[in-house]
N, C-alpha and C. Protein backbone atom coordinates (compact mmCIF):
# COMPACT_ATOMS: atom_id res chain seq x y z
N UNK A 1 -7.79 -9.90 24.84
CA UNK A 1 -9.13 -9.58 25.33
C UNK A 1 -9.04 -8.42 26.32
N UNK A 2 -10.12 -7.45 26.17
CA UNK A 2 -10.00 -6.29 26.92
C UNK A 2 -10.80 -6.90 28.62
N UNK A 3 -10.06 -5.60 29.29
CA UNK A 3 -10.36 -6.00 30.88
C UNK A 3 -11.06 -4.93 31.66
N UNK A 4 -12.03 -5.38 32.16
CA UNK A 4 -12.79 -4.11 32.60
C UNK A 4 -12.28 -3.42 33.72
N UNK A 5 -11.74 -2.02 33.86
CA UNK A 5 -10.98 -1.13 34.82
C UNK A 5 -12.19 -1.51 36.19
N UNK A 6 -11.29 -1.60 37.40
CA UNK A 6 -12.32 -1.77 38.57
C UNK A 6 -12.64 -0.63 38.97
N UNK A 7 -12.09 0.86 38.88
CA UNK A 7 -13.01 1.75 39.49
C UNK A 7 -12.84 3.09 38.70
N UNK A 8 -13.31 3.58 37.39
CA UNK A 8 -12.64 4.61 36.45
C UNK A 8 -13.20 5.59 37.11
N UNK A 9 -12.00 6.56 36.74
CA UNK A 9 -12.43 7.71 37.25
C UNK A 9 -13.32 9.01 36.92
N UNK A 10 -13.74 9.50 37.70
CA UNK A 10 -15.08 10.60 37.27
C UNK A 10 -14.93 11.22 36.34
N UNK A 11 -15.85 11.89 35.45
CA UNK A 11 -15.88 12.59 34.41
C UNK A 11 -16.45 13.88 34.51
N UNK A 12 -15.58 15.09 34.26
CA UNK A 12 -16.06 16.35 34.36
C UNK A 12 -16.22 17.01 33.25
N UNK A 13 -16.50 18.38 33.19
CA UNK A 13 -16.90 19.03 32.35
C UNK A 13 -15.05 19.59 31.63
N UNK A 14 -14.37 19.38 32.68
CA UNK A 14 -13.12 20.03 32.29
C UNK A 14 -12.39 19.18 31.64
N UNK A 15 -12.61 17.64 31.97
CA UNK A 15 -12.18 16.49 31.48
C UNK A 15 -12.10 16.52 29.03
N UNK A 16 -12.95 17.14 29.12
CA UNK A 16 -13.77 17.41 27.73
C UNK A 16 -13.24 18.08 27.13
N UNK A 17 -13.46 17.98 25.61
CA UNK A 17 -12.79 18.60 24.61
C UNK A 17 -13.88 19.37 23.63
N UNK A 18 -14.23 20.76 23.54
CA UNK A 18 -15.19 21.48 23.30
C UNK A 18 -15.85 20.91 22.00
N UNK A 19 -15.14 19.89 20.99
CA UNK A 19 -15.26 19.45 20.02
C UNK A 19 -16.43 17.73 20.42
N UNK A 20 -17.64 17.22 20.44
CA UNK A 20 -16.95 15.74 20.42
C UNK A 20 -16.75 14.96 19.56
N UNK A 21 -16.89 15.33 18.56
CA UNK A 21 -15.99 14.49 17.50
C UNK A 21 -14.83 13.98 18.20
N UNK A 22 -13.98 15.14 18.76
CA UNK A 22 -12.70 14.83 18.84
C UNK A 22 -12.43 13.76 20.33
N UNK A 23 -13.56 14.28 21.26
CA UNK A 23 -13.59 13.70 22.47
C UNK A 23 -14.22 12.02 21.96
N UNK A 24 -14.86 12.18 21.26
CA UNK A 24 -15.27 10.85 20.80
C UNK A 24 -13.54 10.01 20.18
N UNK A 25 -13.45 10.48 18.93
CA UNK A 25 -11.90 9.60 18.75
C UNK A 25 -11.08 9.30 19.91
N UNK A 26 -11.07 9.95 21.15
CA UNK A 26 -9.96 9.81 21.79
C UNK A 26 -10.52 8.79 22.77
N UNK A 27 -12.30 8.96 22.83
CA UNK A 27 -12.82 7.50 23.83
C UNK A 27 -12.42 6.18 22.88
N UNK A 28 -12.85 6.28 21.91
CA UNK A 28 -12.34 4.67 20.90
C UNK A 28 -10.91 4.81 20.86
N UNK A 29 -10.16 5.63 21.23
CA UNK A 29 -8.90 5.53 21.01
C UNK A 29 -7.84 4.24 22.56
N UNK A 30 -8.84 5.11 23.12
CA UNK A 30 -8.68 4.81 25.10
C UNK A 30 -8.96 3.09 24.32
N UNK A 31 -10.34 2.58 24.30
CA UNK A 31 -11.12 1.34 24.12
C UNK A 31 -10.22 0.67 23.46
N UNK A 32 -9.36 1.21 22.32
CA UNK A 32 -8.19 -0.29 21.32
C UNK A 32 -7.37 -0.15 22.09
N UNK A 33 -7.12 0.90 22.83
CA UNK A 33 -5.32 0.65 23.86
C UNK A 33 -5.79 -0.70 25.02
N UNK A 34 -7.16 -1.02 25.52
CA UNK A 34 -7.45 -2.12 26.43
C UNK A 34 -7.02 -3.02 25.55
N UNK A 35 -7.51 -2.93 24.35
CA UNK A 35 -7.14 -4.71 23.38
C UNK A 35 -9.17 -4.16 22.60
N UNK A 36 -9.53 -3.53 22.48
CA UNK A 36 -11.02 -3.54 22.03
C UNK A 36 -10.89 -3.52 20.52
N UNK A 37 -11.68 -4.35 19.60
CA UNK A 37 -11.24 -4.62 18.43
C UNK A 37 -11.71 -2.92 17.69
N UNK A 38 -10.34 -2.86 16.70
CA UNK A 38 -10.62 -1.22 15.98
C UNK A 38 -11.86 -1.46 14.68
N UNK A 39 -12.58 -2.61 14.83
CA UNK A 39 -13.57 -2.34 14.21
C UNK A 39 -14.78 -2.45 14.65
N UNK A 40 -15.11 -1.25 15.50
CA UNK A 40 -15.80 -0.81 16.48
C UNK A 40 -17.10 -1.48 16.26
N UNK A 41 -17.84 -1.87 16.31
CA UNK A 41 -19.50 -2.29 16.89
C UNK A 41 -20.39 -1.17 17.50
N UNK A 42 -21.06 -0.52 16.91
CA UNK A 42 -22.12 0.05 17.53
C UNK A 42 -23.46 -0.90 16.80
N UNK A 43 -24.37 0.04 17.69
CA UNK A 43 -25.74 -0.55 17.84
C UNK A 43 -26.52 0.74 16.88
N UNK A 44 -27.50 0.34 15.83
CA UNK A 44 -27.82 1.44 14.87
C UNK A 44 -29.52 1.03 15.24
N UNK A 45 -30.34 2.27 15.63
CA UNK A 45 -31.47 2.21 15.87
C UNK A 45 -31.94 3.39 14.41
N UNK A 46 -33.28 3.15 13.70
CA UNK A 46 -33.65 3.49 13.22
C UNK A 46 -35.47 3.61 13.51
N UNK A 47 -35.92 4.43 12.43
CA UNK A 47 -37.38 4.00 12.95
C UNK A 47 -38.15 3.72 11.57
N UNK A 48 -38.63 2.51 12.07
CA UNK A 48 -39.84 1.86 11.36
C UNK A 48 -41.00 2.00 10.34
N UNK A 49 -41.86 1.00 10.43
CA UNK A 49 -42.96 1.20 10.01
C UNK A 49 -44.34 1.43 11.26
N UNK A 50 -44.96 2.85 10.84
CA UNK A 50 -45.84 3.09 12.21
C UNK A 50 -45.00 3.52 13.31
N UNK A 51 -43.59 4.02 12.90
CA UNK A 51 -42.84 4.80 13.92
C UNK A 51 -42.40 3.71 15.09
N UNK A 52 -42.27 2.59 14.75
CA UNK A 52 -41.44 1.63 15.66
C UNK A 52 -40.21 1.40 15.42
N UNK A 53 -39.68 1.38 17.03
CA UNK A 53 -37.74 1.42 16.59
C UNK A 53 -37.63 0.24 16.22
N UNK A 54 -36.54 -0.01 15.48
CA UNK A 54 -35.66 -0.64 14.69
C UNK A 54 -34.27 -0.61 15.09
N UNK A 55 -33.49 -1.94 15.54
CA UNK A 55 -32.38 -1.67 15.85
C UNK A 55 -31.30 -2.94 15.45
N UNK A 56 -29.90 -2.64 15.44
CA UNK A 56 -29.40 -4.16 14.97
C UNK A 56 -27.88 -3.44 15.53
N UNK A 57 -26.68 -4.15 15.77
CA UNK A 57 -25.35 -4.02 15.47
C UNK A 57 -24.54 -3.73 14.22
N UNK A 58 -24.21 -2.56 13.59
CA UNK A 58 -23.34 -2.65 12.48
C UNK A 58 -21.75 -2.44 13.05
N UNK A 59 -21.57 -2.16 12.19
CA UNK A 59 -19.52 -1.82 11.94
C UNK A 59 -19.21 -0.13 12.25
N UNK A 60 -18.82 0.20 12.73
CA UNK A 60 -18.92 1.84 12.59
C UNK A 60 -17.42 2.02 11.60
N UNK A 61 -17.53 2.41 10.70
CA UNK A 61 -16.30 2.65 10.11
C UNK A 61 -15.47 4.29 9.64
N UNK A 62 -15.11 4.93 10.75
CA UNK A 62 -14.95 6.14 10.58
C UNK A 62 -15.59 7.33 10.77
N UNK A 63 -15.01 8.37 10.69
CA UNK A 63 -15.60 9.86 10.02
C UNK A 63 -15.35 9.88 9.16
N UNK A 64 -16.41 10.58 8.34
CA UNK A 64 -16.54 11.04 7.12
C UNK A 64 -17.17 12.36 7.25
N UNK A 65 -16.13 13.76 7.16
CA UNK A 65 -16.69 15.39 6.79
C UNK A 65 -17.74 15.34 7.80
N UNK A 66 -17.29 14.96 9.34
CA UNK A 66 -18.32 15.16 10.85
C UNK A 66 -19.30 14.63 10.72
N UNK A 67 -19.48 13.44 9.97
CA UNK A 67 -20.71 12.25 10.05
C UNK A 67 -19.79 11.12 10.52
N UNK A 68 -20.37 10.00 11.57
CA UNK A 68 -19.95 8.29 11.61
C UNK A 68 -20.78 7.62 10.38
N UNK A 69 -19.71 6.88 9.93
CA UNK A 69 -20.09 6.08 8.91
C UNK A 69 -19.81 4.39 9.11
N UNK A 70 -21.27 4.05 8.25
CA UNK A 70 -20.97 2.55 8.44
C UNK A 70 -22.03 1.95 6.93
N UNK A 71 -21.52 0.79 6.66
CA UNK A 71 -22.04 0.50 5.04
C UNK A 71 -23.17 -0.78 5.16
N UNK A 72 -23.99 -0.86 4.13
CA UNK A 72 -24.84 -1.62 4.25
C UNK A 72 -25.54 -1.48 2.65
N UNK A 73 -26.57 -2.64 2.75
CA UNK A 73 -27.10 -2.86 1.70
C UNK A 73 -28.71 -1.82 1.24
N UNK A 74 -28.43 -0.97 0.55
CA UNK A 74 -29.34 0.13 0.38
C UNK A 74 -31.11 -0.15 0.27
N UNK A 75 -30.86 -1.36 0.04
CA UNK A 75 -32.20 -1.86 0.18
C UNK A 75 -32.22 -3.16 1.50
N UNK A 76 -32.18 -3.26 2.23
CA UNK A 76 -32.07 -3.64 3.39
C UNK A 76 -33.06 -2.88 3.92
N UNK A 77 -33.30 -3.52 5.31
CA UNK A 77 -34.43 -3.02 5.86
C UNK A 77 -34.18 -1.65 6.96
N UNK A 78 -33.11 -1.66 7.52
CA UNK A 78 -32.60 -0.17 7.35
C UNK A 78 -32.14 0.93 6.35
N UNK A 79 -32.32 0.39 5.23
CA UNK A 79 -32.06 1.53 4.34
C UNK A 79 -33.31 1.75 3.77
N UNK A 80 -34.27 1.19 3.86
CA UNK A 80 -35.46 1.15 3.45
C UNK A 80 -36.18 2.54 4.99
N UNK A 81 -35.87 1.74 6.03
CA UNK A 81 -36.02 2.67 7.09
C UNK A 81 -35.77 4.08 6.63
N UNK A 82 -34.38 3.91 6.69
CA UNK A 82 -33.71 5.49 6.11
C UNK A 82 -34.09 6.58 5.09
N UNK A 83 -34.93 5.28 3.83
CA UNK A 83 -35.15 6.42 3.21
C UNK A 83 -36.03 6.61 3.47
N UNK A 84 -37.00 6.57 4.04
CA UNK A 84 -38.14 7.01 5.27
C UNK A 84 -38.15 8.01 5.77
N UNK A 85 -37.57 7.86 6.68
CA UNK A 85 -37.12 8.94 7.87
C UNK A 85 -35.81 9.25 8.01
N UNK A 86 -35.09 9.49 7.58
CA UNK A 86 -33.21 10.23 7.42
C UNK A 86 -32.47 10.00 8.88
N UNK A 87 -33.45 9.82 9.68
CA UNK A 87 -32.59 10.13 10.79
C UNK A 87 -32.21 8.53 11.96
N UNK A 88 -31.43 8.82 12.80
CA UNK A 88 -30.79 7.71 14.16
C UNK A 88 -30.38 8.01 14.89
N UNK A 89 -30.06 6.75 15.80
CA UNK A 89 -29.21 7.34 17.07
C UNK A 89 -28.47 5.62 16.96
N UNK A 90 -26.95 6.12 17.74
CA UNK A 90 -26.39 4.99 17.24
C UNK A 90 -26.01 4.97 19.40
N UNK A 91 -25.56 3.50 19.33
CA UNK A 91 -24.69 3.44 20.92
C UNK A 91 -23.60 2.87 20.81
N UNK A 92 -22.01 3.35 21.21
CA UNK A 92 -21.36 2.49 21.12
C UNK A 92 -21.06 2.16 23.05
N UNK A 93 -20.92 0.65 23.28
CA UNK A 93 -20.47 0.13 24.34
C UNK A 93 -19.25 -0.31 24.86
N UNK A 94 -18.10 0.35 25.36
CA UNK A 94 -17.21 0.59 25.63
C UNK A 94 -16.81 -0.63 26.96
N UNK A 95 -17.20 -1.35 27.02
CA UNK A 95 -17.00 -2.46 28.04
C UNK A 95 -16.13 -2.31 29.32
N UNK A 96 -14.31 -2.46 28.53
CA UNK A 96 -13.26 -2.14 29.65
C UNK A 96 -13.26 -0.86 30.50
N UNK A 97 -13.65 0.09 30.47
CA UNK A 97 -13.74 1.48 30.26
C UNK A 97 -15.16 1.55 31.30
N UNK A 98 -15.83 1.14 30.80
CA UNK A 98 -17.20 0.91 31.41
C UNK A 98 -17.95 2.33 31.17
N UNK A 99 -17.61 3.04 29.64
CA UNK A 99 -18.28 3.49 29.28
C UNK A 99 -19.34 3.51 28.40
N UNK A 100 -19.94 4.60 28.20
CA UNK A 100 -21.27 4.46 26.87
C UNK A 100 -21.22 5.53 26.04
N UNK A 101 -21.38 5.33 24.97
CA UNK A 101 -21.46 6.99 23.76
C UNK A 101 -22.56 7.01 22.99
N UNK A 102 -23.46 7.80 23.63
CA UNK A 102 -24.83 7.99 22.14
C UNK A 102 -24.98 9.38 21.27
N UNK A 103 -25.20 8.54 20.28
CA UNK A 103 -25.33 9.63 19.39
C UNK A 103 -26.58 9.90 18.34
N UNK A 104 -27.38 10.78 18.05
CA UNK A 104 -28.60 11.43 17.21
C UNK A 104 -28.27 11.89 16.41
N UNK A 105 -28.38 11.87 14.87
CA UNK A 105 -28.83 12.74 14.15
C UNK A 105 -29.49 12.39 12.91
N UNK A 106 -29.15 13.02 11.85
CA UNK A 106 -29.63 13.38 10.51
C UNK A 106 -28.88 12.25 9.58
N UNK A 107 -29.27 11.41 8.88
CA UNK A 107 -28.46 10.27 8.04
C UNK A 107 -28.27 10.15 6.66
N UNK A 108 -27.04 10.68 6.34
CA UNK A 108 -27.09 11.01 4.21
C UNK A 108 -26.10 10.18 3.97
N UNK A 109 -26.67 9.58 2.71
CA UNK A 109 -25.72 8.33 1.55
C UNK A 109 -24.25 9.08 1.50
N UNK A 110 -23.01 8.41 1.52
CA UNK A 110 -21.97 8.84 1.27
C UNK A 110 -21.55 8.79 -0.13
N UNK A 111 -21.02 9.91 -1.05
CA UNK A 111 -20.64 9.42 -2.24
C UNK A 111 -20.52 8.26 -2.90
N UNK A 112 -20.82 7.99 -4.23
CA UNK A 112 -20.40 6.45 -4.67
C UNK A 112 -19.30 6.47 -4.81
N UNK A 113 -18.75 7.37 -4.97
CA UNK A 113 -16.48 6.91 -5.17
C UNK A 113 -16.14 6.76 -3.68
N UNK A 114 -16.88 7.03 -2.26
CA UNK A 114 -15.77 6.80 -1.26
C UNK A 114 -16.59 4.92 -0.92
N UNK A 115 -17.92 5.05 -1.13
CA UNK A 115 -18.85 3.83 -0.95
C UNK A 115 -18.14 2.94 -1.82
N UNK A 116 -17.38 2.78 -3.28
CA UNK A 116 -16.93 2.00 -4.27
C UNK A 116 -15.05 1.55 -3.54
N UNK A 117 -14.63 3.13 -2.86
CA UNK A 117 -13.36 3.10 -2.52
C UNK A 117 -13.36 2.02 -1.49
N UNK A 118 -13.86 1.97 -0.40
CA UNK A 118 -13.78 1.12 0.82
C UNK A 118 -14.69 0.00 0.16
N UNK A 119 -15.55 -0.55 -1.02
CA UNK A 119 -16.09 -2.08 -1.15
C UNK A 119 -14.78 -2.82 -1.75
N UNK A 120 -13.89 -1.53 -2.47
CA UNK A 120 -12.80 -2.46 -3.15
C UNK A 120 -11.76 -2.91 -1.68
N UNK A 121 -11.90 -2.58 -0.40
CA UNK A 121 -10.88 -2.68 0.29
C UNK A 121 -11.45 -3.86 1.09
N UNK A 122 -12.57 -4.60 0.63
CA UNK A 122 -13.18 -5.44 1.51
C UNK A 122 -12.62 -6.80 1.78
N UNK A 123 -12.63 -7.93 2.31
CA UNK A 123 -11.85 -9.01 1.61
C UNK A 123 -12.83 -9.37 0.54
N UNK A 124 -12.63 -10.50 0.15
CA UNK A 124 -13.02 -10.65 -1.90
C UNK A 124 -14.21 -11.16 -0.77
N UNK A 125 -14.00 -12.28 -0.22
CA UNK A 125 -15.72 -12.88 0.27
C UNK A 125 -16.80 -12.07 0.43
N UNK A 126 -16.33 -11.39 1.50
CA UNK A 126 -17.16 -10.22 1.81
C UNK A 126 -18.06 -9.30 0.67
N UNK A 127 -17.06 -9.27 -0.53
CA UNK A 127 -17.24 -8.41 -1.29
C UNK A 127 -18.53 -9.44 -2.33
N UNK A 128 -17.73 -11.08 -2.27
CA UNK A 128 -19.00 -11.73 -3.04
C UNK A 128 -20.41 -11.66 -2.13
N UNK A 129 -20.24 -11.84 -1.00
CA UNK A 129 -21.40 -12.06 -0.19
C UNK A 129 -22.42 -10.89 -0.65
N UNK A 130 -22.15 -9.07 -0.53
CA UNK A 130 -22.72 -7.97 -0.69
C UNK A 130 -23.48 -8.42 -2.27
N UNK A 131 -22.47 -8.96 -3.06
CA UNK A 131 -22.70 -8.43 -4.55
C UNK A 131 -24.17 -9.48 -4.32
N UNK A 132 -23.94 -11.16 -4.32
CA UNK A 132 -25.23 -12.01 -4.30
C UNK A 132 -26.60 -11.64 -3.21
N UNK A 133 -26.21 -11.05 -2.05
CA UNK A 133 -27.11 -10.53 -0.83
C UNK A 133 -27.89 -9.94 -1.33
N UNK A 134 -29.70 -10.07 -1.32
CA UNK A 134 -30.89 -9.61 -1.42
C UNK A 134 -31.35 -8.87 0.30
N UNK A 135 -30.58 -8.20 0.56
CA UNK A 135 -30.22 -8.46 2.60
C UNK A 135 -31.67 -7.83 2.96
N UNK A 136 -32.34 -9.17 3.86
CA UNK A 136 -33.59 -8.67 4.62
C UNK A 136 -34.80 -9.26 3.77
N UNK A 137 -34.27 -9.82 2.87
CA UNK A 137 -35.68 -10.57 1.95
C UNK A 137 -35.44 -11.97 2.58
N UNK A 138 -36.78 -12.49 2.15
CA UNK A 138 -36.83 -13.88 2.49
C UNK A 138 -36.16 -15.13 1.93
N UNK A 139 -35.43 -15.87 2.43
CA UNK A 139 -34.64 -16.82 1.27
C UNK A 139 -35.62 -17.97 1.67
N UNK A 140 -35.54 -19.10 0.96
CA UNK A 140 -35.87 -20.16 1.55
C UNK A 140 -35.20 -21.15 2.03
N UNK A 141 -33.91 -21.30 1.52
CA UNK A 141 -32.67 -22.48 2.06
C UNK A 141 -31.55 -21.90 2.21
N UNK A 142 -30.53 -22.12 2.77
CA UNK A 142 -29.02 -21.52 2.96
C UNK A 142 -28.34 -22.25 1.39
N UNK A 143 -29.17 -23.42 1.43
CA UNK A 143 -28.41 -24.00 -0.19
C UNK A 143 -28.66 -22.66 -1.32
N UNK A 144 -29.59 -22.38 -1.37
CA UNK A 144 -29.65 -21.20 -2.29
C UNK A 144 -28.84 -19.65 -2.42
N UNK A 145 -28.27 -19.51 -1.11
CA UNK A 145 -27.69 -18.71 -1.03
C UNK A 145 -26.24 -19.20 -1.55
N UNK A 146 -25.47 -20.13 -0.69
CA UNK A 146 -24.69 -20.95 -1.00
C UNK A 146 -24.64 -21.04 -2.78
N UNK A 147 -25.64 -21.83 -3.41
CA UNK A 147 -25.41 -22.03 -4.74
C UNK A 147 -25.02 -20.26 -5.69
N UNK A 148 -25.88 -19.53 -5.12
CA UNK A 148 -25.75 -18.24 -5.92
C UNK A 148 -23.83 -17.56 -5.44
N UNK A 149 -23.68 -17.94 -4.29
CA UNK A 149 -22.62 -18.02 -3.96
C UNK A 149 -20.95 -18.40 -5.27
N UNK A 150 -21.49 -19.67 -4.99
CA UNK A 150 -20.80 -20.36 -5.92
C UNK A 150 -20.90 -19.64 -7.43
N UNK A 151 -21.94 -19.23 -8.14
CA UNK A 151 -21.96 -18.83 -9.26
C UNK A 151 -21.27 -17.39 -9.49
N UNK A 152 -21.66 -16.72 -8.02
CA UNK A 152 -20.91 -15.74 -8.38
C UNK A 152 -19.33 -15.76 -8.53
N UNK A 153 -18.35 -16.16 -7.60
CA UNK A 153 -17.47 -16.97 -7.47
C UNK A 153 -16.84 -17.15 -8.84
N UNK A 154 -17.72 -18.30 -9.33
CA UNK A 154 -17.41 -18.89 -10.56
C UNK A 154 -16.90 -17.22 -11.52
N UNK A 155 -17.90 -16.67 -11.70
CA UNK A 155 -18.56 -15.94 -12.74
C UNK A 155 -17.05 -14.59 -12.43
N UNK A 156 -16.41 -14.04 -11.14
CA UNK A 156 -15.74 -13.16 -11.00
C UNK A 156 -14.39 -14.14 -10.88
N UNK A 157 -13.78 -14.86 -11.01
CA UNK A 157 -12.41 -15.51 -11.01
C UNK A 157 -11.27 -14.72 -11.83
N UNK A 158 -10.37 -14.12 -11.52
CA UNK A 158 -9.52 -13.16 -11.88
C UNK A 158 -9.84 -12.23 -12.28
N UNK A 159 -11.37 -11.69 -11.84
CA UNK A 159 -11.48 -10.36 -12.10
C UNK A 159 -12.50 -9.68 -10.81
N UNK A 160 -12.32 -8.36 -10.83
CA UNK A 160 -12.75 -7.42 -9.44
C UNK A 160 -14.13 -7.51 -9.47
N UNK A 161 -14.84 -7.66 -8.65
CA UNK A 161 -15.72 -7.68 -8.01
C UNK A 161 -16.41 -6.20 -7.96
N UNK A 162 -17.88 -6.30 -8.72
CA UNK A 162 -18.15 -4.99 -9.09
C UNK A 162 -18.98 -4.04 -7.55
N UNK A 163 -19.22 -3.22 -7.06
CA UNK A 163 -19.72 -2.87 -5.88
C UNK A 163 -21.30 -2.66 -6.58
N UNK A 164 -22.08 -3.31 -6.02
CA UNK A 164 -23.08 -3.41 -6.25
C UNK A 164 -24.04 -1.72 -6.46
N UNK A 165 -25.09 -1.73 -7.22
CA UNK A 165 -25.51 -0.30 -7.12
C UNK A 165 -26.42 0.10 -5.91
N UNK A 166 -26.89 -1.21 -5.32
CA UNK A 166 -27.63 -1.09 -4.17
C UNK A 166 -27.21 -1.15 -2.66
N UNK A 167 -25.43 -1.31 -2.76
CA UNK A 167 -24.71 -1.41 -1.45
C UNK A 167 -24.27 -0.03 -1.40
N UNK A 168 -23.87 0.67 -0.38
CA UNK A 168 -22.81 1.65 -0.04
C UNK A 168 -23.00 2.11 1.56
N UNK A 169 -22.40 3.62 1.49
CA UNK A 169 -22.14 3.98 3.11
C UNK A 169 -23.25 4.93 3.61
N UNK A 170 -23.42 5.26 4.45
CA UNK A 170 -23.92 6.31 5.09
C UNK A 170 -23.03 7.34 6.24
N UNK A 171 -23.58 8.08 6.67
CA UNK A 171 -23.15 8.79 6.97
C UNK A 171 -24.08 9.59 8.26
N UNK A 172 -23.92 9.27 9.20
CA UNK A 172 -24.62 9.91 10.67
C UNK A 172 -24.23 11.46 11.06
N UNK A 173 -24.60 12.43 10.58
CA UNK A 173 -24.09 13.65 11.05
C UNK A 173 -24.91 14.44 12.46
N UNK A 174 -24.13 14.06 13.41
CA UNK A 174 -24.64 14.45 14.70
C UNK A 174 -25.26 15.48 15.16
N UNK A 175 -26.35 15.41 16.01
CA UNK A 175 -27.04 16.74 16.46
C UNK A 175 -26.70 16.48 18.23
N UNK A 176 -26.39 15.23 18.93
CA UNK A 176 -26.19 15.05 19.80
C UNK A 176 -25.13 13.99 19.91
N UNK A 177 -24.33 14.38 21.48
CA UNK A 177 -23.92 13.92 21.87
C UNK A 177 -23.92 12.95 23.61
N UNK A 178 -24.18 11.89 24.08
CA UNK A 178 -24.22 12.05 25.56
C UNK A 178 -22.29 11.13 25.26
N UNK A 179 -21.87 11.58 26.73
CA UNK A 179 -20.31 10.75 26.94
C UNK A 179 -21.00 9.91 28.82
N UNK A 180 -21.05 9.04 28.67
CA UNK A 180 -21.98 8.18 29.84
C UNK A 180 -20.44 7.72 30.49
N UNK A 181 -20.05 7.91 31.74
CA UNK A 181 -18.89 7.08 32.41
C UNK A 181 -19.37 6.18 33.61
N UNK A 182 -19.34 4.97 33.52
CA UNK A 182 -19.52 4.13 34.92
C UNK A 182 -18.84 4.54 36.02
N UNK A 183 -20.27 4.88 36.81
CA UNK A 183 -19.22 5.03 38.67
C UNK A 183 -19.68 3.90 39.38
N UNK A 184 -19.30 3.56 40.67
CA UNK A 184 -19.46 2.91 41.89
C UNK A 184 -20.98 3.11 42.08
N UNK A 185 -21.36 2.58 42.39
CA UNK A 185 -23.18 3.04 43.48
C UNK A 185 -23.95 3.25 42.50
N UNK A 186 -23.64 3.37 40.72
CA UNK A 186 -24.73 3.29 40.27
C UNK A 186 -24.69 5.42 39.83
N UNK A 187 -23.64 6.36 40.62
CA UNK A 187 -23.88 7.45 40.21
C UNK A 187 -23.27 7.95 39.13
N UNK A 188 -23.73 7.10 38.27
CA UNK A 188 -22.67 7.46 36.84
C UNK A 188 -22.78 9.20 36.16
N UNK A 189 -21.41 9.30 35.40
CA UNK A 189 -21.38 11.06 34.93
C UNK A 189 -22.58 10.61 33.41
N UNK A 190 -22.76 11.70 33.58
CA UNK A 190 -23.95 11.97 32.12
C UNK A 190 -23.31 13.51 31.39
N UNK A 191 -22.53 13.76 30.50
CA UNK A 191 -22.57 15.29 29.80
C UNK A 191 -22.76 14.77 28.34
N UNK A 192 -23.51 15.44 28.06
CA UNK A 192 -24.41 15.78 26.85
C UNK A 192 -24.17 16.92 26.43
N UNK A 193 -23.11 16.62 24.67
CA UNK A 193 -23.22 17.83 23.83
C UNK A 193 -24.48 17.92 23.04
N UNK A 194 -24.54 19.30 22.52
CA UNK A 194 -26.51 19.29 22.13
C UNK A 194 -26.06 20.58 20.60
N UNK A 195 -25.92 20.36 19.58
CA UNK A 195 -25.15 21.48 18.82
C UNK A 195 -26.59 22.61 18.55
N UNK A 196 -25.87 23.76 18.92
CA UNK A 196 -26.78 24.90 18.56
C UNK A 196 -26.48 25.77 17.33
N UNK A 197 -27.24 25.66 16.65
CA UNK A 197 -26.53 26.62 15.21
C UNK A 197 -24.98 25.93 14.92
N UNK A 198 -24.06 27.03 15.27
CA UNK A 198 -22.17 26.20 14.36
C UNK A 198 -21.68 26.02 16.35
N UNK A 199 -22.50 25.87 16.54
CA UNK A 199 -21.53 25.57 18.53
C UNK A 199 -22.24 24.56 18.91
N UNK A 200 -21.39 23.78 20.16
CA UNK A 200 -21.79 22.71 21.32
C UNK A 200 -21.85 23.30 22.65
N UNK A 201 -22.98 23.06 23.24
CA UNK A 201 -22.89 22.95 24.33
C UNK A 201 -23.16 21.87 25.04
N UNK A 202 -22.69 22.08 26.52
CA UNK A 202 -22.72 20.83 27.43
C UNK A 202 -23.43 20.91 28.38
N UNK A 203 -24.27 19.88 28.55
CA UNK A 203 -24.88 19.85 29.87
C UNK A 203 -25.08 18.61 30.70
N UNK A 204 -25.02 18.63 31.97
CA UNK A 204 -24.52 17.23 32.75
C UNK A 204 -26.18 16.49 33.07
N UNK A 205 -26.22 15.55 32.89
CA UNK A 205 -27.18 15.23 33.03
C UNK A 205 -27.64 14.36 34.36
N UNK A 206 -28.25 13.68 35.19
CA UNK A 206 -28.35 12.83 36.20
C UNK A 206 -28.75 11.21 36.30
N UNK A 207 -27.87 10.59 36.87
CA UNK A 207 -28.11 9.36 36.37
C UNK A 207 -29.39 8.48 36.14
């Protein structure tokens, strides 16, 4: 279990790596050296119906070609969101560290061969759960899920588990960055990358 540092130290502009992609890998990098599990948890806000946010916890699983990626069921009620409005902002919460990372942008489907590549790497449950999951519709009993469960089960026994046509990945390609560090008194650092045309810039923001 990770342990929260009692007093981390300040965050400057020099501290930073002109990239944050890269400054980002090296904060989740910091977060698994505490003990923070490497299958990161962020928080995925989307927007609605009538322009109301929408928000839940997914998996963040990687970069993918300077997008964060994380997978879900395409008809789900965030993907339904998505194909709406393309765009999010995700948060990841850094606990030990007592940092924060948000991020904005633009949101596109990831190929079906890398979306098919990582469903085959799933464990098999997981992989039955996606295939039977109607995710975000109404069920009426857990027995029903359960029973469809079972049939599927039944129905794939020594053979692979097909990736559904309505599951796969996405892909968050950033327009912003903030890197949030906890101080003492409440005066926490704020720098915010903001991409202009093919560059980042930074600007510090106030708590």
């Amino acid at each position: 279990m990770s342990q929260r540092l009692a007093d981390p130290p300040p965050l400057n502009v020099s501290d930073l790596t002109a990239d944050p992609l890269v400054q980002f890998e090296r904060w989740l990098q910091d977060a698994h050296q505490t003990g923070a599990p490497v299958d990161t948890p962020m928080t995925l806000a989307t927007i609605g119906g009538g322009g109301l946010p929408s928000a839940r916890i997914v998996l963040y699983k990687g970069l993918y070609q300077g997008g964060l990626t994380f997978y879900t069921n395409y008809e789900s009620r965030k993907g339904a969101e998505l194909e709406r409005n393309p765009r999010a902002a995700l948060v990841f919460w850094l606990e030990a560290l007592a940092r924060q990372i948000r991020v904005e942008g633009n949101v596109e489907k990831l190929p079906a061969a890398v979306s098919q590549r990582y469903f085959s790497s799933r464990p098999r449950n997981s992989q039955l759960s996606a295939y039977i999951s109607r995710q975000s519709r109404v069920v009426d009993t857990r027995a029903e899920l359960q029973a469809r469960m079972e049939e599927a089960t039944e129905r794939f026994t020594g053979k692979p588990v097909p990736c559904p046509a309505d599951w796969g990945g996405y892909r968050v390609v950033p327009a912003m960055f903030e890197f949030w560090q906890g101080r003492p008194g409440r005066l926490h650092d704020r720098l915010v990358y903001r991409r202009k045309a093919d560059a980042w810039t930074i600007e510090r923001l106030e708590p």
